[in-house]
Each structure stands twice: as C-alpha cells, then as structure tokens.
Protein backbone atom coordinates (compact mmCIF):
# COMPACT_ATOMS: atom_id res chain seq x y z
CA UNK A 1 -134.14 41.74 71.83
CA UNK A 2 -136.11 42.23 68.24
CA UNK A 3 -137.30 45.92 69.75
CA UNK A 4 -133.54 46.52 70.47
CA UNK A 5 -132.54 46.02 67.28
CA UNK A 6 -135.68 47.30 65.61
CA UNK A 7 -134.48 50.85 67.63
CA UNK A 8 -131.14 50.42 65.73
CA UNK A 9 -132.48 50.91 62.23
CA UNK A 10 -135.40 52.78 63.30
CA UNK A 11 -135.25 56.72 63.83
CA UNK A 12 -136.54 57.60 67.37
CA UNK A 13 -140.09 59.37 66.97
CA UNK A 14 -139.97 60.35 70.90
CA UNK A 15 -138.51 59.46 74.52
CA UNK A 16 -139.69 56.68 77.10
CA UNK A 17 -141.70 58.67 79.83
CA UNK A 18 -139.92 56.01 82.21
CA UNK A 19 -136.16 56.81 81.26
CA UNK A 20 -136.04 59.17 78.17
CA UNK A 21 -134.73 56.90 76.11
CA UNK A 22 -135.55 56.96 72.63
CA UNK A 23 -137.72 54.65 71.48
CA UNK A 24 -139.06 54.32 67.96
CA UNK A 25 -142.59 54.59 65.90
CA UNK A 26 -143.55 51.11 65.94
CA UNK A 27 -141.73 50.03 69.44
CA UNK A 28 -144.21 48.56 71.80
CA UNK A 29 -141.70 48.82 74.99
CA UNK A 30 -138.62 51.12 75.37
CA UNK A 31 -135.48 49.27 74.32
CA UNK A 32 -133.34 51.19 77.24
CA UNK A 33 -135.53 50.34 80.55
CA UNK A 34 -138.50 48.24 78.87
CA UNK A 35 -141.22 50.53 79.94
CA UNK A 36 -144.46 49.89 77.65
CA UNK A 37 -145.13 52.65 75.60
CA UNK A 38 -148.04 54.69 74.37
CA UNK A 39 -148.34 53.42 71.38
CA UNK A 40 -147.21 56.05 68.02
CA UNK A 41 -148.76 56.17 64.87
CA UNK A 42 -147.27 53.17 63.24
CA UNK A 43 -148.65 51.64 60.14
CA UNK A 44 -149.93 47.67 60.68
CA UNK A 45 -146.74 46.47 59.03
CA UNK A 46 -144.31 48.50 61.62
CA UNK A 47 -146.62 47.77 64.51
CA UNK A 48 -145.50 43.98 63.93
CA UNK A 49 -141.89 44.60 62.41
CA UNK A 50 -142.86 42.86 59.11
CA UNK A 51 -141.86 44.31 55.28
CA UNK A 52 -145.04 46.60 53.99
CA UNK A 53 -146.40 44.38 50.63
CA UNK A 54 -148.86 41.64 50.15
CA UNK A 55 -146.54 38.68 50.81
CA UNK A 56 -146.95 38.51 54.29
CA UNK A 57 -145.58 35.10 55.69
CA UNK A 58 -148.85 34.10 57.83
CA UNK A 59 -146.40 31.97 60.36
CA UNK A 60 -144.17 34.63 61.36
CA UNK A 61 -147.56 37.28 61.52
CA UNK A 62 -148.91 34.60 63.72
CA UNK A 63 -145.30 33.61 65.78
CA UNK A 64 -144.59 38.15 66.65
CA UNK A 65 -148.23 39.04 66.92
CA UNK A 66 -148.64 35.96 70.08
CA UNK A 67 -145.27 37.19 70.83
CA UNK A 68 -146.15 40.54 71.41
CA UNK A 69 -149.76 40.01 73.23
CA UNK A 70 -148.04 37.48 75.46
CA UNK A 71 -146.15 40.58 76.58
CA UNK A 72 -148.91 43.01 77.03
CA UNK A 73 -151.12 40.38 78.68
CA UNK A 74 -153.11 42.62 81.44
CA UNK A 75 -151.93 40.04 84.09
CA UNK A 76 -148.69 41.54 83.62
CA UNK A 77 -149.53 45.11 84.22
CA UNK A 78 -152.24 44.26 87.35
CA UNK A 79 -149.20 45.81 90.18
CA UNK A 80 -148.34 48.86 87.79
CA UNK A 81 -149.83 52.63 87.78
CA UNK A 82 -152.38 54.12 85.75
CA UNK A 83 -150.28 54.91 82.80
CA UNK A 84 -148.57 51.97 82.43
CA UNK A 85 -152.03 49.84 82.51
CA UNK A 86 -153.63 52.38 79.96
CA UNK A 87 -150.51 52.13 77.40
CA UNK A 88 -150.35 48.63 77.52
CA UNK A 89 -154.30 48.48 76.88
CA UNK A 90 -154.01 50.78 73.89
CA UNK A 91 -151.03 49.12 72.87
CA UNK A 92 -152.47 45.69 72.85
CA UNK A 93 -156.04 47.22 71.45
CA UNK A 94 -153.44 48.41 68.31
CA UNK A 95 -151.75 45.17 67.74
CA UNK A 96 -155.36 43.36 67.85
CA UNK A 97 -156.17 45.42 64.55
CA UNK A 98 -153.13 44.95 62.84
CA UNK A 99 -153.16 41.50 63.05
CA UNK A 100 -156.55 41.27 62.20
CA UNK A 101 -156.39 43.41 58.99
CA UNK A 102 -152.88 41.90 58.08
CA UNK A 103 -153.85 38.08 58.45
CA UNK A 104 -157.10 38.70 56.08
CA UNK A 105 -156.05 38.45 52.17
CA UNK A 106 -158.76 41.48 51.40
CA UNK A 107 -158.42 43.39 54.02
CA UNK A 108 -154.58 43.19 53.96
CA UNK A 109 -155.14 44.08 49.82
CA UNK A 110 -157.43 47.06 50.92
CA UNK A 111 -155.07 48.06 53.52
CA UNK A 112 -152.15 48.58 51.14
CA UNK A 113 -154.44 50.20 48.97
CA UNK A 114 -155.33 52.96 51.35
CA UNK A 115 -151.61 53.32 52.29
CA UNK A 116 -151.39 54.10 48.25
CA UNK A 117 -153.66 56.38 48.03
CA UNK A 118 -156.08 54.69 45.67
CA UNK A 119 -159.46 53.10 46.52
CA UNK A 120 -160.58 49.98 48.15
CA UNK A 121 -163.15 47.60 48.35
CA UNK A 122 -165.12 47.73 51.48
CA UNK A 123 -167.57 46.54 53.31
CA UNK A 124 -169.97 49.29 53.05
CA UNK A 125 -169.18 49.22 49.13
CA UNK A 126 -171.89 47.24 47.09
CA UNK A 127 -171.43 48.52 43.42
CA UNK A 128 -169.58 47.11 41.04
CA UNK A 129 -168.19 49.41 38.19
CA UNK A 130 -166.26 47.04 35.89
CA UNK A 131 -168.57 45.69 33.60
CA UNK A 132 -166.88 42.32 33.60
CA UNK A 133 -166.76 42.02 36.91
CA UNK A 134 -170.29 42.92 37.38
CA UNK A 135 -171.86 40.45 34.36
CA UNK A 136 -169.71 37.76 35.95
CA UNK A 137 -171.13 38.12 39.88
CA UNK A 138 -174.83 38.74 38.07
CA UNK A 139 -174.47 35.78 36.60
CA UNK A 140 -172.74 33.68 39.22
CA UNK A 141 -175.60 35.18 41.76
CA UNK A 142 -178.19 33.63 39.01
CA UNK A 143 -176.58 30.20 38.93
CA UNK A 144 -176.94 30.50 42.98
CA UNK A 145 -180.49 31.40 43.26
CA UNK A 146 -181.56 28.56 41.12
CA UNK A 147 -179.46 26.06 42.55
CA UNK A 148 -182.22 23.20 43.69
CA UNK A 149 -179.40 20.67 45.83
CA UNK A 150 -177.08 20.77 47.93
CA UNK A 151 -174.66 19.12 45.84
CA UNK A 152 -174.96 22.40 43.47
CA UNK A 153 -175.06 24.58 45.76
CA UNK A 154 -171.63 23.07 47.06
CA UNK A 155 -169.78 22.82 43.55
CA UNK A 156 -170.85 26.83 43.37
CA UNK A 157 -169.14 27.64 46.71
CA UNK A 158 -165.89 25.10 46.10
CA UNK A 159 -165.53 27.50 42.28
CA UNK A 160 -165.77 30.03 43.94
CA UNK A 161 -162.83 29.22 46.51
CA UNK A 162 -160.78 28.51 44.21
CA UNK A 163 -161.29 31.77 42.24
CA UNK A 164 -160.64 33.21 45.32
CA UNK A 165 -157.20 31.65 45.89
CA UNK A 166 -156.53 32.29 42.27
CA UNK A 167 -156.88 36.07 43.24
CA UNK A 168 -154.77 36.14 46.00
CA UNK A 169 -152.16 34.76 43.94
CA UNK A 170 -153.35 37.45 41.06
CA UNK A 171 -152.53 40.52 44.11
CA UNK A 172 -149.62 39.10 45.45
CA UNK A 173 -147.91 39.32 41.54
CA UNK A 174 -150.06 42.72 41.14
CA UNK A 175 -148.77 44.87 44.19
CA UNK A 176 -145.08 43.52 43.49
CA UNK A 177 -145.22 44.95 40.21
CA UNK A 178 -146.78 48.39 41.88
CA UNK A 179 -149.86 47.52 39.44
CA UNK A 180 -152.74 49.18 41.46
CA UNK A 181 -155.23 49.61 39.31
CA UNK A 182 -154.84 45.45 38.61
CA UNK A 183 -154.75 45.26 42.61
CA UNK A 184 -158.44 47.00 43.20
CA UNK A 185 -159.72 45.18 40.61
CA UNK A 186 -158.28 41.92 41.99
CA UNK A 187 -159.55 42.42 45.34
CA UNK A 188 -163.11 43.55 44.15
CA UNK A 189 -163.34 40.24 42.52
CA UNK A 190 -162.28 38.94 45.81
CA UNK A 191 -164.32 40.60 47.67
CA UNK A 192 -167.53 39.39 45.73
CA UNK A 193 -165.99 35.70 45.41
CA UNK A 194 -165.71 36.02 49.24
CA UNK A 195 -169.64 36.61 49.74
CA UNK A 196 -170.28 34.10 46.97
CA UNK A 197 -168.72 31.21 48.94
CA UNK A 198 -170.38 32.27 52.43
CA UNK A 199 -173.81 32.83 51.16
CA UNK A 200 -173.80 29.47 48.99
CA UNK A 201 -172.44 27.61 52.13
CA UNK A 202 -175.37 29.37 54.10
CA UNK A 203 -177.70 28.80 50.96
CA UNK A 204 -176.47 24.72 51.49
CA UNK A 205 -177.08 24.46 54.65
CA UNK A 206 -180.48 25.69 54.44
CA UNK A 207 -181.21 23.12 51.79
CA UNK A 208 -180.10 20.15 54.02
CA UNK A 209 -182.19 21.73 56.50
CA UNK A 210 -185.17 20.88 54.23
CA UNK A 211 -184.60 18.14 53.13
CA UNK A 212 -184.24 16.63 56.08
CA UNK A 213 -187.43 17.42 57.83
C-alpha cells in the first residue's frame, strides 16, 4: 500500500513492462499489477520514501529498508523469468546502498553534500585545509602516539566519541539552516574524529596485548 500511495504524489517516470501502468522514480514494484521494476534513477532518500535532509529517523530507515528487502528476497523470485529475477537483483543491490549510505552519520552528511553540489569528505581524502581543524587532529594524533596505557588510550577514544556525537548534532542544525559550508566543515571534523576513535581503540587493544604477555 505505501508504493500505491507513493504513485499518488509521485509523477510517473515510465510504464510497468508487466501492465503499462505507470509507476514512479523511486517505486520498487508497479502499484497497478505489482510487477518488480527495474529500478530508475532515484536518489537514496526516494529509493526508501523518506524526506531528503540529515534528520533521518534511524527506526523508520531500519522498519522500510527490512520492509522492502523482505520483498525482494531472491526466494521470492526463484519460479519467475529472467527479467523479473534481474530487476529484483538490481533493485535489491540499490536499496543495499541506500541504506548503507543513509544509516551512516558521514556518509549520509557527504551524501547530501554531493546532492548540493559542494564537496565532501571522503575516504580517499586525507588533507585537511582548515587550519583549525588541522592543528586540532595534529595535536590530538600527538596525544595518541604518546599515550603509554590503556587507560589513556581509552579516555582519548571516549573524547573523541563524544566530539563526534557533538558533530552530528552540529550537521543536523547546519543542513536545516542550508549552511553548507558549516556542514563540510562539520563532517571533516567528523570524519577525522571517526578515525581517531577506531585507531585509539585499535592502539588499546594492542597495549593490553602487551601487557599481558
């Protein structure tokens, strides 16, 4: 029923091979016969019928995204032809990446970047041109490295968790006041926070590792 009344506010893009129905952009199954479709190019927030913006509301990501795979599940589609397998396949294959970008604070912040038109953080990106930004992960990167116990090593990673939750907060309050240039730096600063937590964790666990042989 939520594609049926998705198709009502949404303007057909094409026609169901099944029936010719219309069926719209982000419609995973035609709301006329229930064919699967091939999927259209739908942005991650129409793929899953949620608002575009940052304050996605994780439980209802969660509840349509299960929702939706439960529906393309392959056992489903074992009896049908060719086409039908292959569109619920790439349909499922989109959904997987939605989800995954959308449920993920950065990549959810870099995703709405890119859909503005201004840069991003990514993964392949390891310079950091504010100044302030870059003094603060030298010197948090310092405190790291000469970190002798666990116990510091831990009280590193648990600031930098909650610097990183602090910056969520800081892009949800950004990107609803259409602030991009706050936003990028935001989720540069989360993006290096991010690393600082993991590699301190890994940094910990190494030192426990030591000291107990």
């Amino acid at each position: 029923m939520a594609e049926r009344r998705d198709i009502e506010t949404e303007q057909a893009v094409g026609s169901c091979w099944s029936c010719k129905g219309p069926v719209g952009r982000a419609l995973a199954f035609c709301a006329v016969c229930g064919a699967v479709q091939p999927p259209h190019a739908a942005d991650h927030f129409e793929r899953l019928g949620l608002e575009r913006g940052f304050g996605v509301d994780e439980d209802e990501l969660a509840r349509r995204y299960f929702a939706l795979q439960a529906r393309l599940h392959p056992d489903r589609f074992a009896g049908k032809t060719a086409k039908e397998r292959a569109a619920s396949l790439a349909q499922a294959t989109a959904l997987n990446e939605a989800y995954q970008v959308l449920r993920d604070p950065l990549a959810r912040a870099g995703y709405l970047l890119q859909l503005a038109g201004a840069s991003a953080p990514t993964e392949e990106s390891a310079t950091i041109n504010d100044p302030e930004l870059l003094m603060e992960s030298l010197e948090r990167r310092e405190e790291l490295a000469s970190a002798e116990t666990p116990e510091e090593v831990n009280n590193i990673a648990h600031r930098a968790d909650a610097d990183a939750k602090a910056c969520v907060h800081g892009l949800a309050t950004a990107f609803g006041a259409n602030d991009l240039a706050e936003a990028a730096r935001l989720a540069t600063r989360l993006k290096y926070l991010t690393r600082l937590a993991e590699e301190a964790r890994a940094r910990g666990a190494r030192l426990r590792e030591n000291a107990a042989c």
